[in-house]
Structure formats: structure tokens, C-alpha cells
PDB file of N, CA and C in Angstrom:
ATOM      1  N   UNK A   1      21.464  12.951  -2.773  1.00  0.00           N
ATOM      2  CA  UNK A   1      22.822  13.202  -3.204  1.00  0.00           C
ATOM      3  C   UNK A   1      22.785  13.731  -4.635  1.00  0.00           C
ATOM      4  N   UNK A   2      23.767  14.963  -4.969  1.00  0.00           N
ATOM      5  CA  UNK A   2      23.267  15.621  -6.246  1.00  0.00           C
ATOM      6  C   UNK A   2      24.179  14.644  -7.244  1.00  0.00           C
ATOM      7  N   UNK A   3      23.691  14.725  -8.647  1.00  0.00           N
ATOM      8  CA  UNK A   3      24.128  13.824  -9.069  1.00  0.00           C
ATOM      9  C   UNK A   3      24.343  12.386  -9.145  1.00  0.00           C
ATOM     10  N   UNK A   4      24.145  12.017  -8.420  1.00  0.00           N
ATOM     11  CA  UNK A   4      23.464  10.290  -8.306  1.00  0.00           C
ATOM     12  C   UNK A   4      22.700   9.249  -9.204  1.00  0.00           C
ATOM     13  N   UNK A   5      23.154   8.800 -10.148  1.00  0.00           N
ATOM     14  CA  UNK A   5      21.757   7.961 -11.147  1.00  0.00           C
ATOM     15  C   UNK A   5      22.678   6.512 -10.960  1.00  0.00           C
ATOM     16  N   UNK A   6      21.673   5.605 -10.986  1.00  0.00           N
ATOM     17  CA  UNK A   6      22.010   4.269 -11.347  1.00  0.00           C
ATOM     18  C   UNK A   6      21.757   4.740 -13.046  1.00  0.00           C
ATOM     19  N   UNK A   7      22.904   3.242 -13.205  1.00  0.00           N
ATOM     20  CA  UNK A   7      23.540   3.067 -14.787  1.00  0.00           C
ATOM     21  C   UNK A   7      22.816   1.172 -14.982  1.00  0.00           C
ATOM     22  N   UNK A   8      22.009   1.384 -15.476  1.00  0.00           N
ATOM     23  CA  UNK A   8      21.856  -0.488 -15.683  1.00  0.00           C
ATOM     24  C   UNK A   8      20.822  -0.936 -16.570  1.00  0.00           C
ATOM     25  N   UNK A   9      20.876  -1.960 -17.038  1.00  0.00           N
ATOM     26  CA  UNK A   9      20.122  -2.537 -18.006  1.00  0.00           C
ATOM     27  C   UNK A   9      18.894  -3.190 -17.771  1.00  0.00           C
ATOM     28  N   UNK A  10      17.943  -3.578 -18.100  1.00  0.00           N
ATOM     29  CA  UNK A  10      16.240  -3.753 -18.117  1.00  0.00           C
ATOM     30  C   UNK A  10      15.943  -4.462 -19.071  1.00  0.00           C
ATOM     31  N   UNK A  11      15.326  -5.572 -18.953  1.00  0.00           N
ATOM     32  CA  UNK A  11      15.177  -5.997 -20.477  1.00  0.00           C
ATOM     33  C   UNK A  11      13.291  -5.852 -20.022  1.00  0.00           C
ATOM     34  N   UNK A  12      13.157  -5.342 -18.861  1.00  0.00           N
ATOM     35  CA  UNK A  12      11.301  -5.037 -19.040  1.00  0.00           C
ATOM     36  C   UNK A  12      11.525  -3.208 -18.834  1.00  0.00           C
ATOM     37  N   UNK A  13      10.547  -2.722 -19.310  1.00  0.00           N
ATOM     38  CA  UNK A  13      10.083  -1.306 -19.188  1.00  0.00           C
ATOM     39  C   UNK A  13      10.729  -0.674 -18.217  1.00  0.00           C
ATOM     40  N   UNK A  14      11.291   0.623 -17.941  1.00  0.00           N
ATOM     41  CA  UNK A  14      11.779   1.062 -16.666  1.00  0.00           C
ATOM     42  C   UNK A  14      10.573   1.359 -15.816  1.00  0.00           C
ATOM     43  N   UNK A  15       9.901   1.864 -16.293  1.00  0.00           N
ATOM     44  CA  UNK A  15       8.784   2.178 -14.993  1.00  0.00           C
ATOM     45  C   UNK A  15       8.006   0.880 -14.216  1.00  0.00           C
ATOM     46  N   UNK A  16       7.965  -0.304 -15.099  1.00  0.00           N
ATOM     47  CA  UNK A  16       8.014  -1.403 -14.483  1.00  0.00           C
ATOM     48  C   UNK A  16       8.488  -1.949 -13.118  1.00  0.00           C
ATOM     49  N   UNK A  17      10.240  -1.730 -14.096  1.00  0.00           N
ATOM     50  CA  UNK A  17      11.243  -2.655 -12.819  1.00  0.00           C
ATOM     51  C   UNK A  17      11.188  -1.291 -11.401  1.00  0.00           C
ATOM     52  N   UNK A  18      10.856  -0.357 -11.460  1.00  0.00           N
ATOM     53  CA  UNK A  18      11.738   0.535 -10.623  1.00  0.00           C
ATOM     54  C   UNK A  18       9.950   0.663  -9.708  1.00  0.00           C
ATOM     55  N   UNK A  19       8.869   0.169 -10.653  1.00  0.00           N
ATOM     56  CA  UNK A  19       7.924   0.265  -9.298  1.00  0.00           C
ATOM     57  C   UNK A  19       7.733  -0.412  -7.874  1.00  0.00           C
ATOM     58  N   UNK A  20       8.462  -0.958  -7.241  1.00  0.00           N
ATOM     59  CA  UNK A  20       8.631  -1.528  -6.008  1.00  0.00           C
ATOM     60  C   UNK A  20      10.110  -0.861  -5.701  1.00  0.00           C
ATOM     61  N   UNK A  21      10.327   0.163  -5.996  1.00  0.00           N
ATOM     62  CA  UNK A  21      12.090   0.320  -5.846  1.00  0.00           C
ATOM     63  C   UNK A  21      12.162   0.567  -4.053  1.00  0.00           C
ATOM     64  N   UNK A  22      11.129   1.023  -4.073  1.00  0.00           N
ATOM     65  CA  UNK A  22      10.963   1.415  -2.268  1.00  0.00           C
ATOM     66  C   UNK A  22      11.786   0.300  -0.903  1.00  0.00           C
ATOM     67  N   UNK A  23      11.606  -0.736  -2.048  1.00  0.00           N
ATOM     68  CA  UNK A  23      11.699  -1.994  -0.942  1.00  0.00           C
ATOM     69  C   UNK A  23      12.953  -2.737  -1.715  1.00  0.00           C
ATOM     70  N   UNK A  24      13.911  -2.546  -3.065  1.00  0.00           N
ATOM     71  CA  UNK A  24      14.427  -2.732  -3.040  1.00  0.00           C
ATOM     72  C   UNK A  24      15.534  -2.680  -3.038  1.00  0.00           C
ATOM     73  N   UNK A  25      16.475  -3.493  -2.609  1.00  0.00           N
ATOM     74  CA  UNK A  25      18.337  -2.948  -1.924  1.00  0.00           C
ATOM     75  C   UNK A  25      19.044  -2.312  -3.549  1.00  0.00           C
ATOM     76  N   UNK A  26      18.595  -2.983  -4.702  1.00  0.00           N
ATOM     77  CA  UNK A  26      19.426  -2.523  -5.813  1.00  0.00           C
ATOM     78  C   UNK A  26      19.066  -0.549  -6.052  1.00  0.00           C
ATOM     79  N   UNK A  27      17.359  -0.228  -5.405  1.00  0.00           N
ATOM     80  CA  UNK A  27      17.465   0.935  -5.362  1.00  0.00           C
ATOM     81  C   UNK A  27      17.627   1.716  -4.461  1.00  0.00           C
ATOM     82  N   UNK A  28      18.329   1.445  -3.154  1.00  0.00           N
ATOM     83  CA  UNK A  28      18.744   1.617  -2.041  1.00  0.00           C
ATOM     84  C   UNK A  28      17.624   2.087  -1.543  1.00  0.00           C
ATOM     85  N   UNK A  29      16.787   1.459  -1.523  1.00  0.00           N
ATOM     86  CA  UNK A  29      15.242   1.207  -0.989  1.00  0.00           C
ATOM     87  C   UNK A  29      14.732   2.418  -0.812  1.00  0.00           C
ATOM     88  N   UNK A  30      14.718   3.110  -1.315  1.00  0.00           N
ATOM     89  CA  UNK A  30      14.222   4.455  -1.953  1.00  0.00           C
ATOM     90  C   UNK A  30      13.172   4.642  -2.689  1.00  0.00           C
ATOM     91  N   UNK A  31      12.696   5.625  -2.957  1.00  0.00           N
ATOM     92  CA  UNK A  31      11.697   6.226  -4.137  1.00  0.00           C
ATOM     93  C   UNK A  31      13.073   6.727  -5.324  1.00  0.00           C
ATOM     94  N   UNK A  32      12.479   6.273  -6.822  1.00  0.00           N
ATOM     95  CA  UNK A  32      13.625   6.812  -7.854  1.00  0.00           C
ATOM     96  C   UNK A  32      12.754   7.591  -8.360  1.00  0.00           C
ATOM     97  N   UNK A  33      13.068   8.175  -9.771  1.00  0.00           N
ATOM     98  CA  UNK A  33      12.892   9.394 -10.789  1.00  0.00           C
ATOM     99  C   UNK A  33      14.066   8.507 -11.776  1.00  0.00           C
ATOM    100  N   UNK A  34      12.808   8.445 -12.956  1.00  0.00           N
ATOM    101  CA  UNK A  34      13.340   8.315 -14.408  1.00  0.00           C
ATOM    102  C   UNK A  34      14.089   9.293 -14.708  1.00  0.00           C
ATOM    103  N   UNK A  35      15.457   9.429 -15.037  1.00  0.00           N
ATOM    104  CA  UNK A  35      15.594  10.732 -15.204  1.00  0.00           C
ATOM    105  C   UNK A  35      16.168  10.506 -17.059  1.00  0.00           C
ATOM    106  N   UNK A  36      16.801   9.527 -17.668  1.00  0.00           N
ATOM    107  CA  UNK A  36      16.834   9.004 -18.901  1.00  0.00           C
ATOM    108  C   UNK A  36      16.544   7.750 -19.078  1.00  0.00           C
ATOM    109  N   UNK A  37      16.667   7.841 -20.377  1.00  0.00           N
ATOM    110  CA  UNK A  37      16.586   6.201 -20.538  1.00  0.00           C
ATOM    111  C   UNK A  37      16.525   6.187 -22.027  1.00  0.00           C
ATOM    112  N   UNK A  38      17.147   5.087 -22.486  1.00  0.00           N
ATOM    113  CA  UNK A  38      18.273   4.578 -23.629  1.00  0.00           C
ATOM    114  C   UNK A  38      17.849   3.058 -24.438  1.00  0.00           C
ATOM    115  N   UNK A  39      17.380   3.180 -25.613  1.00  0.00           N
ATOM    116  CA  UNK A  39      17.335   2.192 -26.279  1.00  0.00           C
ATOM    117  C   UNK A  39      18.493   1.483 -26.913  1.00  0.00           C
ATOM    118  N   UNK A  40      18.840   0.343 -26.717  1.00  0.00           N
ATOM    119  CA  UNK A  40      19.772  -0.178 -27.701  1.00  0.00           C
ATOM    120  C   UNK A  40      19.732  -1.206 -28.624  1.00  0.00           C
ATOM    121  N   UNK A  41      20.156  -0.872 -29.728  1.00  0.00           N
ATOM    122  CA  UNK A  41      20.508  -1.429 -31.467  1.00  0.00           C
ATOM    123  C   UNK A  41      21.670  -2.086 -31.458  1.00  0.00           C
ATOM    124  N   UNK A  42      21.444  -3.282 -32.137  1.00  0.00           N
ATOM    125  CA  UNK A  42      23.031  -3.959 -32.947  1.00  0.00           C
ATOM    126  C   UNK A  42      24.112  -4.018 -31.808  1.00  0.00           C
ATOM    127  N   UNK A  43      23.849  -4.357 -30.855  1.00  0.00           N
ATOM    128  CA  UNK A  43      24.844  -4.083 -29.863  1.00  0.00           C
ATOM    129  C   UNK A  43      24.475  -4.970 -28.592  1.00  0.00           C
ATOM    130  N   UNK A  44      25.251  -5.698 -27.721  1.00  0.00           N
ATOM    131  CA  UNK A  44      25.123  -6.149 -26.538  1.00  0.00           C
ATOM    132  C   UNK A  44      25.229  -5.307 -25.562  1.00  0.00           C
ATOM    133  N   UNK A  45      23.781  -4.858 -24.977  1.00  0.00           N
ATOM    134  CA  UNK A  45      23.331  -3.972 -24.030  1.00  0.00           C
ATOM    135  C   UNK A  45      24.006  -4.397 -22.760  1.00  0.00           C
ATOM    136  N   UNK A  46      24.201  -6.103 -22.499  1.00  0.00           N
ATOM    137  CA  UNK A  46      25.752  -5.984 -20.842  1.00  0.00           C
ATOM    138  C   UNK A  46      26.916  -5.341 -21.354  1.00  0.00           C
ATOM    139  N   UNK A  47      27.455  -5.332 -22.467  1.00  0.00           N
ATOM    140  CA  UNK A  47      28.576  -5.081 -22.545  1.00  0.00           C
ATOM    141  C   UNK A  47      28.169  -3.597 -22.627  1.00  0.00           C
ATOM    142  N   UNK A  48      27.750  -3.197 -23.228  1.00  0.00           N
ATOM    143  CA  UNK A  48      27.432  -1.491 -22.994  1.00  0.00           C
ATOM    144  C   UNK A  48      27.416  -0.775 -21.626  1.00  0.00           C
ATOM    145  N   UNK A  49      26.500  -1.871 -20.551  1.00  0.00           N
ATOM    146  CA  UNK A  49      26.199  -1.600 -19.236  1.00  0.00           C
ATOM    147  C   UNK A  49      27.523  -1.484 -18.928  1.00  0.00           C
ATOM    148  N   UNK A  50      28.515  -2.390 -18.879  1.00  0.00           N
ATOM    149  CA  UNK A  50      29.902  -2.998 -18.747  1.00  0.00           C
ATOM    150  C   UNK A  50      31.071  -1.574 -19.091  1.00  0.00           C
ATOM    151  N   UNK A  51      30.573  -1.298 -19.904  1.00  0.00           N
ATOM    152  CA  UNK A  51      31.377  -0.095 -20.432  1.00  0.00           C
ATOM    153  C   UNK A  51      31.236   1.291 -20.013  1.00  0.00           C
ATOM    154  N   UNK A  52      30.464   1.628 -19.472  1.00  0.00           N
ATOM    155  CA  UNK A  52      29.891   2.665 -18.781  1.00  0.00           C
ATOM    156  C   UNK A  52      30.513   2.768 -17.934  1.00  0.00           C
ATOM    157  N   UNK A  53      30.101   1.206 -16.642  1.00  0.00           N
ATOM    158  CA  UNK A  53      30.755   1.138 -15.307  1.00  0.00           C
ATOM    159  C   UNK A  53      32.064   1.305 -15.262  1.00  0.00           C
ATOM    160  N   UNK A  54      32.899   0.658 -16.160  1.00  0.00           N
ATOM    161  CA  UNK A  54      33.844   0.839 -16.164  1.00  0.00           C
ATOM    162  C   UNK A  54      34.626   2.326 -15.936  1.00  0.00           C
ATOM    163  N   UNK A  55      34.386   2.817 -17.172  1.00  0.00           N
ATOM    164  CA  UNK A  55      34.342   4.085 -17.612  1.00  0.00           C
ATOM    165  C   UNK A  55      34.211   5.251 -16.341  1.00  0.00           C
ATOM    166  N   UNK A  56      33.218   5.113 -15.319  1.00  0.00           N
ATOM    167  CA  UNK A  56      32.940   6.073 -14.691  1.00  0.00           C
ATOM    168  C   UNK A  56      33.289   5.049 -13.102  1.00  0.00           C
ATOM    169  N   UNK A  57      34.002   4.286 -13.102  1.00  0.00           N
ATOM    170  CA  UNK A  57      34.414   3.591 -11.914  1.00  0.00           C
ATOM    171  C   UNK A  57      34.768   4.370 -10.451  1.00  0.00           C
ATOM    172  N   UNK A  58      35.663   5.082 -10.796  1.00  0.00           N
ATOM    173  CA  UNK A  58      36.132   5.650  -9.941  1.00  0.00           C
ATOM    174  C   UNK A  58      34.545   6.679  -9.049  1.00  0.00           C
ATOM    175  N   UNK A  59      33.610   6.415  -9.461  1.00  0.00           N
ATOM    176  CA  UNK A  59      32.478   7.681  -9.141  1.00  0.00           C
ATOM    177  C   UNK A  59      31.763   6.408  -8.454  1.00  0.00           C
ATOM    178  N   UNK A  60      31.860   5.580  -8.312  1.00  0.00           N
ATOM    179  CA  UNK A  60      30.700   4.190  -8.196  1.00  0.00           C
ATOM    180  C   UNK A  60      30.292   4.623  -6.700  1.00  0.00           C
ATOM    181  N   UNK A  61      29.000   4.227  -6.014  1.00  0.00           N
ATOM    182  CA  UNK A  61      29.077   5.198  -5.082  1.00  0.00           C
ATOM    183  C   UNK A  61      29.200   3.359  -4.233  1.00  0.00           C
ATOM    184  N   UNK A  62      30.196   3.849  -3.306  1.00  0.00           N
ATOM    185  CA  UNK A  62      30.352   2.948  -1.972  1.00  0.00           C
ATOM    186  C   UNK A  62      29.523   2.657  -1.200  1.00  0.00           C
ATOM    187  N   UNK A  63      27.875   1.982  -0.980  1.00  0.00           N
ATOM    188  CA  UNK A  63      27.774   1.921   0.429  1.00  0.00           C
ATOM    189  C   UNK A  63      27.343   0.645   0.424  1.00  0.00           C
ATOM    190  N   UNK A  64      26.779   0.096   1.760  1.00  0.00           N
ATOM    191  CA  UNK A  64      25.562  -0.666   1.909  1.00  0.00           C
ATOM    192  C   UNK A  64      24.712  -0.803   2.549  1.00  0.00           C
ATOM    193  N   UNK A  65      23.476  -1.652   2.023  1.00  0.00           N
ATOM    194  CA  UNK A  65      22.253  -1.410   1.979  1.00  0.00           C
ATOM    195  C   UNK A  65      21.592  -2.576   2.920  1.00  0.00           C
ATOM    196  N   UNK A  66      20.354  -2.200   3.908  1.00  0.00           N
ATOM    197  CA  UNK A  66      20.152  -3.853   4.369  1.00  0.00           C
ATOM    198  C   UNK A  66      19.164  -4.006   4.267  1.00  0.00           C
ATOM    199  N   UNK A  67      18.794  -4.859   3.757  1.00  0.00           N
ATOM    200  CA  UNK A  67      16.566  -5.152   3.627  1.00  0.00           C
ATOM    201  C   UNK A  67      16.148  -5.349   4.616  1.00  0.00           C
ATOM    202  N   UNK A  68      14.877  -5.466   4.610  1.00  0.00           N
ATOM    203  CA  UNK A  68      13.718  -5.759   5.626  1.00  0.00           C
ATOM    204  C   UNK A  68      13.767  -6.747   6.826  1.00  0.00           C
ATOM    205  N   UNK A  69      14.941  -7.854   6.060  1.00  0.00           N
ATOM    206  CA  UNK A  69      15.505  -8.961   7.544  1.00  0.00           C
ATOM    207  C   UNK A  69      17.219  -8.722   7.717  1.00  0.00           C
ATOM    208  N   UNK A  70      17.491  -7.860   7.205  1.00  0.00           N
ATOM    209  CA  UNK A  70      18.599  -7.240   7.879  1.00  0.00           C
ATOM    210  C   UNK A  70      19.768  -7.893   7.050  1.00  0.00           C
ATOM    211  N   UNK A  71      19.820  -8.397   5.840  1.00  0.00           N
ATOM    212  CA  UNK A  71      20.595  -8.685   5.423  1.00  0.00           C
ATOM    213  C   UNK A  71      21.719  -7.510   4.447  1.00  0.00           C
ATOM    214  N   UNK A  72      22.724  -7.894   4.480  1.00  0.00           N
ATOM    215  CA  UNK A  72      23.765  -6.286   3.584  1.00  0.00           C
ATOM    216  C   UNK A  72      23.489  -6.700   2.300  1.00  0.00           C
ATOM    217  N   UNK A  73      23.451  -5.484   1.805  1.00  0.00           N
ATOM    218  CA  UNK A  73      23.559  -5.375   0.239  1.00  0.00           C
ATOM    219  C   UNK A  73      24.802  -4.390  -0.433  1.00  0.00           C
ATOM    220  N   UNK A  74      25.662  -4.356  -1.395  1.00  0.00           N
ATOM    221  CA  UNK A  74      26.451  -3.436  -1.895  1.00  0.00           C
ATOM    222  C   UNK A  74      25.832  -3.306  -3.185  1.00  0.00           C
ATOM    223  N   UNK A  75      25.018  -2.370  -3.236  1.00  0.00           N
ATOM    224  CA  UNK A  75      24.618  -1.809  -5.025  1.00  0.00           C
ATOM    225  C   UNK A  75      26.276  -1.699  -5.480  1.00  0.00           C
ATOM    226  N   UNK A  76      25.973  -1.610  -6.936  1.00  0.00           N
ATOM    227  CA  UNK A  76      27.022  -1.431  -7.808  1.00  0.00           C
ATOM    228  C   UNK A  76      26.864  -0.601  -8.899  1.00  0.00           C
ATOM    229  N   UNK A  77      25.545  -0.332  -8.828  1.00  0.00           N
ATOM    230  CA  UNK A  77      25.042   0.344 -10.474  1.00  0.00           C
ATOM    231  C   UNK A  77      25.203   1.860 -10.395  1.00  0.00           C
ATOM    232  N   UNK A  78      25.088   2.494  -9.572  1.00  0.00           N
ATOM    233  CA  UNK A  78      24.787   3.810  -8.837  1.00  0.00           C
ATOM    234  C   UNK A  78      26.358   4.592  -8.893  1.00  0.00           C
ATOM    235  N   UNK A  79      26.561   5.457  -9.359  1.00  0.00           N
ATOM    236  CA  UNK A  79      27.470   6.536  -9.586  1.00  0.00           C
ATOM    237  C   UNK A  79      27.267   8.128  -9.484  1.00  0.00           C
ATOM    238  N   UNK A  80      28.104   8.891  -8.830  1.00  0.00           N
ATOM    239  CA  UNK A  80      28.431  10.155  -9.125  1.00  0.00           C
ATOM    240  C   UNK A  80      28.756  10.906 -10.136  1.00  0.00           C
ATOM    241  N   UNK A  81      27.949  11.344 -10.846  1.00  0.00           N
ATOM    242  CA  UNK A  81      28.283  11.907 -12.006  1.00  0.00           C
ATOM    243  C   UNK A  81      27.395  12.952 -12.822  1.00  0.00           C
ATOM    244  N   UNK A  82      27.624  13.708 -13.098  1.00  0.00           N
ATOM    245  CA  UNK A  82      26.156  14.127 -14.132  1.00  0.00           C
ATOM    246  C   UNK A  82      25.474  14.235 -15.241  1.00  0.00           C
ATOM    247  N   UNK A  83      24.398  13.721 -15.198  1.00  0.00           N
ATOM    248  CA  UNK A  83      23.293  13.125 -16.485  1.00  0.00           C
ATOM    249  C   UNK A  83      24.036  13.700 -18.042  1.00  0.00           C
ATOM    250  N   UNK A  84      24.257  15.304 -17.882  1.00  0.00           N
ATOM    251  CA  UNK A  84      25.126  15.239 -19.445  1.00  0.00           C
ATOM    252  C   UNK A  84      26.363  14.806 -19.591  1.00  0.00           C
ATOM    253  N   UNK A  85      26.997  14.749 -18.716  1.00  0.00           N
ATOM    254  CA  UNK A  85      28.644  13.753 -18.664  1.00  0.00           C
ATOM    255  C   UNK A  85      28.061  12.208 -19.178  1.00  0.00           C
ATOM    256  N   UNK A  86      27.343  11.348 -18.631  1.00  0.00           N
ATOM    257  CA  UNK A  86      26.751  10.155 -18.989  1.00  0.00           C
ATOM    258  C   UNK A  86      26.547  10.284 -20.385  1.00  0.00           C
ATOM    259  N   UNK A  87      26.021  11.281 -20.755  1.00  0.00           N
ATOM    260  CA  UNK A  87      25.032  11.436 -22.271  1.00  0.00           C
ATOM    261  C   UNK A  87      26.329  11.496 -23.276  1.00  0.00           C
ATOM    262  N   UNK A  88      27.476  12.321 -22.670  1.00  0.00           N
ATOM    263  CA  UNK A  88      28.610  12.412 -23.414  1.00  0.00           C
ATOM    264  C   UNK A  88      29.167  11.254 -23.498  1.00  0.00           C
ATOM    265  N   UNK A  89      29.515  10.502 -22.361  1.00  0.00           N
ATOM    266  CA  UNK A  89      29.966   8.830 -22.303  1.00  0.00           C
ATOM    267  C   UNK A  89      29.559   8.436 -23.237  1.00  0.00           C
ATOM    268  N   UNK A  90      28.161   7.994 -23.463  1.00  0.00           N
ATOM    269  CA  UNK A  90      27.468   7.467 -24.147  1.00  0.00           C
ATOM    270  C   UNK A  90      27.716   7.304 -25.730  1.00  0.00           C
ATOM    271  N   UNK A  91      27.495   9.335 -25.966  1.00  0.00           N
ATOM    272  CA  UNK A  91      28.338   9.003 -27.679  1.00  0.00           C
ATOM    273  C   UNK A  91      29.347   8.682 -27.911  1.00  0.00           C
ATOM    274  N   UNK A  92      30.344   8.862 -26.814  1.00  0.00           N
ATOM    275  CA  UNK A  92      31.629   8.539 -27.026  1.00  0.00           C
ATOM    276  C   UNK A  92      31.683   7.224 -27.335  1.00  0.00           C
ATOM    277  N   UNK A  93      30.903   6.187 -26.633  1.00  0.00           N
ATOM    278  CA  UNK A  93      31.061   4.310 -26.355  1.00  0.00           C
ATOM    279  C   UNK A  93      30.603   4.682 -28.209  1.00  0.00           C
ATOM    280  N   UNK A  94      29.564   4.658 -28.466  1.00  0.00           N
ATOM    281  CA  UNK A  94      28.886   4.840 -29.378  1.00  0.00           C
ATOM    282  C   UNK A  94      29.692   5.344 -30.807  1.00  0.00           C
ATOM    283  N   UNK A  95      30.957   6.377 -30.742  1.00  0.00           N
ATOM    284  CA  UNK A  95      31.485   6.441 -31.937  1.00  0.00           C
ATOM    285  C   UNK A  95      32.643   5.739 -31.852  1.00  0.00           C
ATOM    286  N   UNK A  96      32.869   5.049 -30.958  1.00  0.00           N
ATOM    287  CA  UNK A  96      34.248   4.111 -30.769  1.00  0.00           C
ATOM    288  C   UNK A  96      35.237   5.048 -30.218  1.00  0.00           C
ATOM    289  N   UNK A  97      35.021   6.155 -29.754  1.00  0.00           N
ATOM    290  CA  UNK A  97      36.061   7.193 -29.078  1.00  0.00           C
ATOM    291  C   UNK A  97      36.478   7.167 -27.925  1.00  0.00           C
ATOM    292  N   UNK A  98      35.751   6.681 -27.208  1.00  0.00           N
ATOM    293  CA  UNK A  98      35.812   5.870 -25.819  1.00  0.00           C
ATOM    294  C   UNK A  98      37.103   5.574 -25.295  1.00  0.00           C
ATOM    295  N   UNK A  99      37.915   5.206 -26.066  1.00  0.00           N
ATOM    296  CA  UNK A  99      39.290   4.679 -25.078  1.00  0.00           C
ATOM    297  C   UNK A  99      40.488   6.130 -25.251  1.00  0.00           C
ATOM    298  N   UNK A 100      39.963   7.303 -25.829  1.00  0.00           N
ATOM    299  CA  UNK A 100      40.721   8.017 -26.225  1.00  0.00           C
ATOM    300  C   UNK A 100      40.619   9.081 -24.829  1.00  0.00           C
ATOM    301  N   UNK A 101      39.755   8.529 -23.747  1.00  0.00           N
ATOM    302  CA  UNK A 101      39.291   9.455 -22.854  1.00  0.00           C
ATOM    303  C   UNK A 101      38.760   9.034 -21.558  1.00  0.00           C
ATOM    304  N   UNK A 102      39.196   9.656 -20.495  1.00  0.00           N
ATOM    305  CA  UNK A 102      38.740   9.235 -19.101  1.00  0.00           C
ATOM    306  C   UNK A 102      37.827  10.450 -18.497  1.00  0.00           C
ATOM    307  N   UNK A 103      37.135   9.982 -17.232  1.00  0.00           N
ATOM    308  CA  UNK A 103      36.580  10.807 -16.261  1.00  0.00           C
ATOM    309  C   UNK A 103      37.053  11.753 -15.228  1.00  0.00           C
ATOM    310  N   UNK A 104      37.391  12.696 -15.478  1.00  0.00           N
ATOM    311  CA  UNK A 104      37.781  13.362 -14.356  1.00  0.00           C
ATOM    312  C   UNK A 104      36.982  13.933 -13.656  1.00  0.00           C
ATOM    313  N   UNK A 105      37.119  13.200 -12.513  1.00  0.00           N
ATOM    314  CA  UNK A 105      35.985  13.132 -11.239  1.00  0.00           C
ATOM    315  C   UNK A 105      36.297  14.350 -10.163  1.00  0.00           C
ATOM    316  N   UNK A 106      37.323  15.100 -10.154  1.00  0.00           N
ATOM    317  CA  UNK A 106      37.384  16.452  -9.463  1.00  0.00           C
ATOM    318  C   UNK A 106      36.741  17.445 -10.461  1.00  0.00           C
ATOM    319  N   UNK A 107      36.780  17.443 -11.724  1.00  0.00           N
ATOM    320  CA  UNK A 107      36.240  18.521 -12.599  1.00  0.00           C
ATOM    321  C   UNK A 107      34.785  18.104 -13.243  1.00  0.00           C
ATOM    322  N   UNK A 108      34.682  16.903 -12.825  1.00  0.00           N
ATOM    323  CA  UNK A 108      33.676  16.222 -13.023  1.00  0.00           C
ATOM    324  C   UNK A 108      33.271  16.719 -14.644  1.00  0.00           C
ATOM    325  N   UNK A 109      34.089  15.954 -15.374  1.00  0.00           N
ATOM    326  CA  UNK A 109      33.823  16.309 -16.894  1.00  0.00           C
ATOM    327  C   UNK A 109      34.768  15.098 -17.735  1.00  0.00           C
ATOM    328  N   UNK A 110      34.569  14.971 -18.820  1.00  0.00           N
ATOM    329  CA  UNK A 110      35.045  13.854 -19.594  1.00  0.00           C
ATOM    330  C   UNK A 110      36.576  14.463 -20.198  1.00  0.00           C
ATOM    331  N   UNK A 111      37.719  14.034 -20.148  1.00  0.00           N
ATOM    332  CA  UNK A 111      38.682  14.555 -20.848  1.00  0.00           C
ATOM    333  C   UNK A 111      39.650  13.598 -21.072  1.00  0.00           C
ATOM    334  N   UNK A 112      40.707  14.396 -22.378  1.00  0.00           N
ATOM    335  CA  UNK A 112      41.027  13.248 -23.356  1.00  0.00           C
ATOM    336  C   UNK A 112      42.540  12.917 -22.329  1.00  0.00           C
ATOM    337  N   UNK A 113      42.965  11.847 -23.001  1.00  0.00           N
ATOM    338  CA  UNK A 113      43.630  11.510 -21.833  1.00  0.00           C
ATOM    339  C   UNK A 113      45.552  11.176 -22.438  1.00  0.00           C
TER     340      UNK A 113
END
């Protein structure tokens, strides 16, 4: 699916957590691709996570997922959107501009609101 990245926090290495992603439901048991990744300073990295999701809600992608004994899973982290729209989110959370602006998910671009 074009455009597709999970949005979420790690407190170990990404290439770490995402090496078994094959088998797990949070990566809809898939193979991933690093495609960014984000250090954070002076700041509570859930609430950041928190702010993102929010932010790009309406894109969250709907499905679910069932493991190996058949149980459902609903990821939550995973959105429609694209990597420089995120990057824009990002400074926005980042200069406190953030509430001055929503997602518009038909033009798929950030605008002020």
C-alpha cells in the first residue's frame, strides 16, 4: 500500500524491534523497511507518539490482523500518509504550530485550518 508507515515509539534500536516483524501482528506480519527514524530531546516521546496519531487520525489504517493461533489483532500505529507530510507534522509538533493546522487527507497535505 503506497504510503503506509507505522508511527511509534522504541525505546530499543529500530532495527532491533522490527527484526522478527515477519511474525508480528503490530507489523502486520510482514517484512518492514526503515524508512525514518527520529531521535527525541527534552520531551515525552508517548506524548509525541500521542500527537502524531492524533494529528493524522483520520488516515489510521483500519484492519485486522491474526497470528499464528488465530487470534485478531487491530494495529493502531500504521497510517496513510506520506513520509514528507509526517516530516512536516513533525516540525510543526516541534515549533508549537501544531494546533494551527489539520490533515487533509483528500489532498493529502497539511493545511492551516
Amino acid at each position: 500500500m503506497e504510503n503506509l508507515y507505522k508511527i511509534g515509539f522504541s525505546r530499543v534500536p529500530v532495527e532491533e524491534r522490527i527484526k522478527n516483524a515477519e511474525n508480528e501482528t503490530t507489523y502486520l506480519m510482514a517484512l518492514v523497511e526503515i524508512e525514518s527514524e527520529y531521535q527525541c530531546f527534552n520531551m515525552n516521546p508517548h506524548k509525541f507518539e500521542q500527537l502524531l496519531h492524533t494529528f493524522f487520525a483520520k488516515v489510521c489504517l483500519s484492519i485486522d490482523v491474526f497470528d499464528a493461533d488465530g487470534n485478531r489483532h487491530t494495529p493502531r500505529e500504521w497510517f496513510k500518509v506520506p513520509l514528507p507530510v509526517i516530516d512536516e507534522a513533525i516540525k510543526y509538533i516541534l515549533s508549537g504550530e501544531i494546533v494551527g493546522y489539520c490533515y487533509d487527507e483528500d489532498r493529502e497535505t497539511i493545511v492551516g485550518k
